[in-house]
N, C-alpha and C. Protein backbone atom coordinates (compact mmCIF):
# COMPACT_ATOMS: atom_id res chain seq x y z
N UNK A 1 69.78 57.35 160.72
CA UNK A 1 69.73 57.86 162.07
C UNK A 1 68.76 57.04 162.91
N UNK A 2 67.93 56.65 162.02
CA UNK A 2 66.78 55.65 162.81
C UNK A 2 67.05 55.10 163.51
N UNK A 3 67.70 53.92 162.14
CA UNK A 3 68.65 52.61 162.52
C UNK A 3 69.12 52.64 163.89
N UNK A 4 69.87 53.35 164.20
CA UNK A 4 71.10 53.34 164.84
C UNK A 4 70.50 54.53 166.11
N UNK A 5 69.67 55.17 166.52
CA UNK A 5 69.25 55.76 167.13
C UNK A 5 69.83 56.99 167.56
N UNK A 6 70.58 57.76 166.05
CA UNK A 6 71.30 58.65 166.47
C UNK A 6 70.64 59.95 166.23
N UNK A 7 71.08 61.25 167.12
CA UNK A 7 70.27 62.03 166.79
C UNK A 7 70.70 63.12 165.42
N UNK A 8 70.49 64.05 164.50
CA UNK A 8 70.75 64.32 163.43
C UNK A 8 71.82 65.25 164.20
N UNK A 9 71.72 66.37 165.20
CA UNK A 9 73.28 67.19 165.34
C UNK A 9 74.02 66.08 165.68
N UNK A 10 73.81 65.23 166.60
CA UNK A 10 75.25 64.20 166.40
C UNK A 10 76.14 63.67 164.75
N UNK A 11 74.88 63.76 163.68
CA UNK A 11 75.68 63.47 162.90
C UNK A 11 76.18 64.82 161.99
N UNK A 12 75.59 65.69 162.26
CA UNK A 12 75.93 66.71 161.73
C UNK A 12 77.61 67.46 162.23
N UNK A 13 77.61 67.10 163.60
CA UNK A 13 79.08 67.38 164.15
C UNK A 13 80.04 66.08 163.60
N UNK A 14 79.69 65.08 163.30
CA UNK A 14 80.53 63.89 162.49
C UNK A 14 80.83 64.79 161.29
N UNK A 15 79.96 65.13 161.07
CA UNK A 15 80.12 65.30 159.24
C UNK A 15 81.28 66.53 158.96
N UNK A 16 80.94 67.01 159.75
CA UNK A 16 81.46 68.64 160.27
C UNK A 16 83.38 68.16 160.32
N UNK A 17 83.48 67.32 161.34
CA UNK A 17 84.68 66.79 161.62
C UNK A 17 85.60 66.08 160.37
N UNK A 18 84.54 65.20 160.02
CA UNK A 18 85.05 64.52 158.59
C UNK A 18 85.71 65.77 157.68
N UNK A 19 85.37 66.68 157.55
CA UNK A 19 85.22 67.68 156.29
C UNK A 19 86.69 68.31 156.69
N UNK A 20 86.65 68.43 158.40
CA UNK A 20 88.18 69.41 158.75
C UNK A 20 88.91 68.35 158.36
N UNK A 21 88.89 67.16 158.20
CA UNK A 21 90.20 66.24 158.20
C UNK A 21 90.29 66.01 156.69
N UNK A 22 90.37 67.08 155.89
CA UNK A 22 90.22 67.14 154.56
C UNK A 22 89.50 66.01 154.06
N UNK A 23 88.12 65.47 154.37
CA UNK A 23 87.83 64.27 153.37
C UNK A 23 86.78 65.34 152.99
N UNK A 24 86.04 64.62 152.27
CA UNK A 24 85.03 64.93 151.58
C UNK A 24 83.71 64.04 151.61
N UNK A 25 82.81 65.01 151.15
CA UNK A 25 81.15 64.51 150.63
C UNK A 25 80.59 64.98 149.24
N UNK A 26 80.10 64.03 149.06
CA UNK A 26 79.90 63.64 147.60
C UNK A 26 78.40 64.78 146.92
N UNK A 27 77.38 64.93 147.98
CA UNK A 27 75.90 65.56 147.08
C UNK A 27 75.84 66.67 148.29
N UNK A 28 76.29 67.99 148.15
CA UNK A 28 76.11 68.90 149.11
C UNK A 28 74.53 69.19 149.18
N UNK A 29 73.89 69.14 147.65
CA UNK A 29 72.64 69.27 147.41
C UNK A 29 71.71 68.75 148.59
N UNK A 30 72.08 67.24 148.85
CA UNK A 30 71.38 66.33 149.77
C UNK A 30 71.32 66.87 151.05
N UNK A 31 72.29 67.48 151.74
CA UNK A 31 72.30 68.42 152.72
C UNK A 31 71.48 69.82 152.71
N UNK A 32 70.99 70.55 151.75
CA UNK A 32 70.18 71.38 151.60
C UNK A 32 68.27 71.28 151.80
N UNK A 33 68.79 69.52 151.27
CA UNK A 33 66.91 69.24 151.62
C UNK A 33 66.57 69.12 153.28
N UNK A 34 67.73 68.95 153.50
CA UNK A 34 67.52 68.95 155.69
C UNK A 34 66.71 70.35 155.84
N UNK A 35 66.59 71.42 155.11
CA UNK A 35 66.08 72.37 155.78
C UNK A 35 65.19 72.74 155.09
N UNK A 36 63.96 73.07 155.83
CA UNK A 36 63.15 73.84 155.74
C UNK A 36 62.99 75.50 154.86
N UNK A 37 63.99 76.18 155.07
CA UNK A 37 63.89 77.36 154.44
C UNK A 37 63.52 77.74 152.78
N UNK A 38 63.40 78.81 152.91
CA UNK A 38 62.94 79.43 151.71
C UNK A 38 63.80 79.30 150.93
N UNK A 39 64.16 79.34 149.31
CA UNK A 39 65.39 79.57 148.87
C UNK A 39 65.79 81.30 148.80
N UNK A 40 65.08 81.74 149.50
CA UNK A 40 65.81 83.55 149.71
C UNK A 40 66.59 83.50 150.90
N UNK A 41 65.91 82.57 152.31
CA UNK A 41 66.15 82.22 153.06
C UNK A 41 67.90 81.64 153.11
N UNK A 42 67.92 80.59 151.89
CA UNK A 42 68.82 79.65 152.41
C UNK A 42 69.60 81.23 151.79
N UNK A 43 69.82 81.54 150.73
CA UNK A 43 70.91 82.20 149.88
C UNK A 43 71.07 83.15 151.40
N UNK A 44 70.25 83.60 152.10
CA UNK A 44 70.73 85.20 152.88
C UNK A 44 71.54 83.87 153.84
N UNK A 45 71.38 82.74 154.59
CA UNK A 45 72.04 82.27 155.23
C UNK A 45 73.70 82.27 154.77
N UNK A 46 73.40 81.31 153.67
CA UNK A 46 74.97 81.64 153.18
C UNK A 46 75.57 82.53 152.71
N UNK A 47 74.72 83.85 152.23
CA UNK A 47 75.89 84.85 152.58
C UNK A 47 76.47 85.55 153.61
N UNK A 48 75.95 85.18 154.58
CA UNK A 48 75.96 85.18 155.92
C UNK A 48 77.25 84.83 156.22
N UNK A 49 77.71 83.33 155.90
CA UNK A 49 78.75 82.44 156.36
C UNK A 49 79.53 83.10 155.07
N UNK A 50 79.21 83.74 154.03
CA UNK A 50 80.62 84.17 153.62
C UNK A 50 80.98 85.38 153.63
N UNK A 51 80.35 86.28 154.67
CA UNK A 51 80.87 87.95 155.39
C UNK A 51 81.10 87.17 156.94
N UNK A 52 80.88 86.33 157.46
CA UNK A 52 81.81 85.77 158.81
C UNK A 52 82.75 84.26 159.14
N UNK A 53 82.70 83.29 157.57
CA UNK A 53 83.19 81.88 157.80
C UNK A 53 82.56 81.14 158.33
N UNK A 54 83.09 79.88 158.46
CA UNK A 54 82.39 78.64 159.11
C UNK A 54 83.02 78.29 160.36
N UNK A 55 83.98 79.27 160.80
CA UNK A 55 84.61 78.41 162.02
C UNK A 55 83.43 78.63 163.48
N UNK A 56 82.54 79.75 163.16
CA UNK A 56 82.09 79.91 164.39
C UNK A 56 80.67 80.16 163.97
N UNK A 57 79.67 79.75 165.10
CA UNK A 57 78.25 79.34 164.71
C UNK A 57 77.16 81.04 165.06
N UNK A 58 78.07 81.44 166.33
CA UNK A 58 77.50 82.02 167.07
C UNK A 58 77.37 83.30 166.15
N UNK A 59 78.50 83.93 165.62
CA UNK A 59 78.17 84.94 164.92
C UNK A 59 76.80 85.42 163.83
N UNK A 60 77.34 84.16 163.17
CA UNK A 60 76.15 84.04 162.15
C UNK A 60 74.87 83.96 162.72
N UNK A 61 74.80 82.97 163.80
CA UNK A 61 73.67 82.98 164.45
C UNK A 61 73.02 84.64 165.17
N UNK A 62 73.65 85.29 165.65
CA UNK A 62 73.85 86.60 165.63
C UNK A 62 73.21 87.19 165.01
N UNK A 63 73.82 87.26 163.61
CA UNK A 63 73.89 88.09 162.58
C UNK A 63 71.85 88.08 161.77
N UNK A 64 72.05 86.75 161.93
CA UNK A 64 70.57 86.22 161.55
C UNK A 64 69.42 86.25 162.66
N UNK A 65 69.84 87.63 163.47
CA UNK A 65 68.88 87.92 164.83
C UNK A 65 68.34 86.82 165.61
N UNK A 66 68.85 85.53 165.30
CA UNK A 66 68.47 84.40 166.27
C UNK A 66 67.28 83.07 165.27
N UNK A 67 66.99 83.62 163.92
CA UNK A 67 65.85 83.29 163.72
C UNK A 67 65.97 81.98 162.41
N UNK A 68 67.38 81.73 162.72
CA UNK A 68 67.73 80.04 162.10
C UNK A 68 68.23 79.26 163.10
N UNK A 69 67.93 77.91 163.63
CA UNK A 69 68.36 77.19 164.70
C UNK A 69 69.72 76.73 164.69
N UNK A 70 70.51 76.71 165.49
CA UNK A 70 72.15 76.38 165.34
C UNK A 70 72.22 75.42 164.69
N UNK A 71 70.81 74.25 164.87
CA UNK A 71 70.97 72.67 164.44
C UNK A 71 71.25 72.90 162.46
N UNK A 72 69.90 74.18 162.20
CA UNK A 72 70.48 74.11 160.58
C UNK A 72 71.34 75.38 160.43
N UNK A 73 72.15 75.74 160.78
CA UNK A 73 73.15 76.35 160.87
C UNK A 73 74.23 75.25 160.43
N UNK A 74 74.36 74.30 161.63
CA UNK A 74 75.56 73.49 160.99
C UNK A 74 74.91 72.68 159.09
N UNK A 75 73.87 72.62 159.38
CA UNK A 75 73.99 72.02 157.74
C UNK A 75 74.04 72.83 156.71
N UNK A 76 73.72 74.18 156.80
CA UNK A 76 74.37 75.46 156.13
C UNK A 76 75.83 75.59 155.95
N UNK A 77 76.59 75.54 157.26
CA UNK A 77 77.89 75.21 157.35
C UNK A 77 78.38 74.13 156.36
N UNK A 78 77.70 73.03 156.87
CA UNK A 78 78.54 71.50 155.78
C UNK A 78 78.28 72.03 154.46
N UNK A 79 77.21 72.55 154.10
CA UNK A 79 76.73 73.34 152.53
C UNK A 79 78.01 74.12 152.26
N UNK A 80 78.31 74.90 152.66
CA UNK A 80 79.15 76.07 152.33
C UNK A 80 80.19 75.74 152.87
N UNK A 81 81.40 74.69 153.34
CA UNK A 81 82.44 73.93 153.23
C UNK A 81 82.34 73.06 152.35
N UNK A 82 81.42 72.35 151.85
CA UNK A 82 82.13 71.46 150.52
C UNK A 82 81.61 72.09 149.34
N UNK A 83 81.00 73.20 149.06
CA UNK A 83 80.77 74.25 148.20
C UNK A 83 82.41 74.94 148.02
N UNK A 84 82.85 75.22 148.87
CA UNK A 84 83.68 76.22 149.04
C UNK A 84 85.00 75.70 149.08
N UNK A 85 85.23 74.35 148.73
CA UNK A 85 86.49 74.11 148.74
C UNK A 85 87.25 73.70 147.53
């Protein structure tokens, strides 16, 4: 991201896109170290995304009274799409 001066949700909506066009990613793990959270934290996130899906941010965001940022939301998301497929 350095490199190239991109910012991380820009690549996080790449990655996001890649995944609908059925490809794939290889270490979902590697996507989990992007965040900060607790591991009670991450687990309540993703069960989160699997009582509402990944198509929509806002719910979950919702659901989690506001208090995970949309930015790791989507890498929760990429977590729990190539987990889940």
């Amino acid at each position: 991201m350095a490199e190239f001066n991109i910012k991380q949700d820009a690549v996080l909506n790449h990655l996001f896109k890649y995944l609908q066009e059925g490809r794939t990613i290889r270490s979902a793990e590697e996507l989990l170290k992007l965040s900060t959270r607790s591991p009670d934290q991450k687990r309540l996130v993703l069960d989160t995304f699997k009582r509402f899906g990944p198509e929509l941010l806002k719910p979950i965001f919702e659901a989690l009274d506001g208090n995970i940022s949309y930015q790791e939301l989507k890498i929760f998301r990429l977590y729990y799409l190539i987990k889940n497929r």
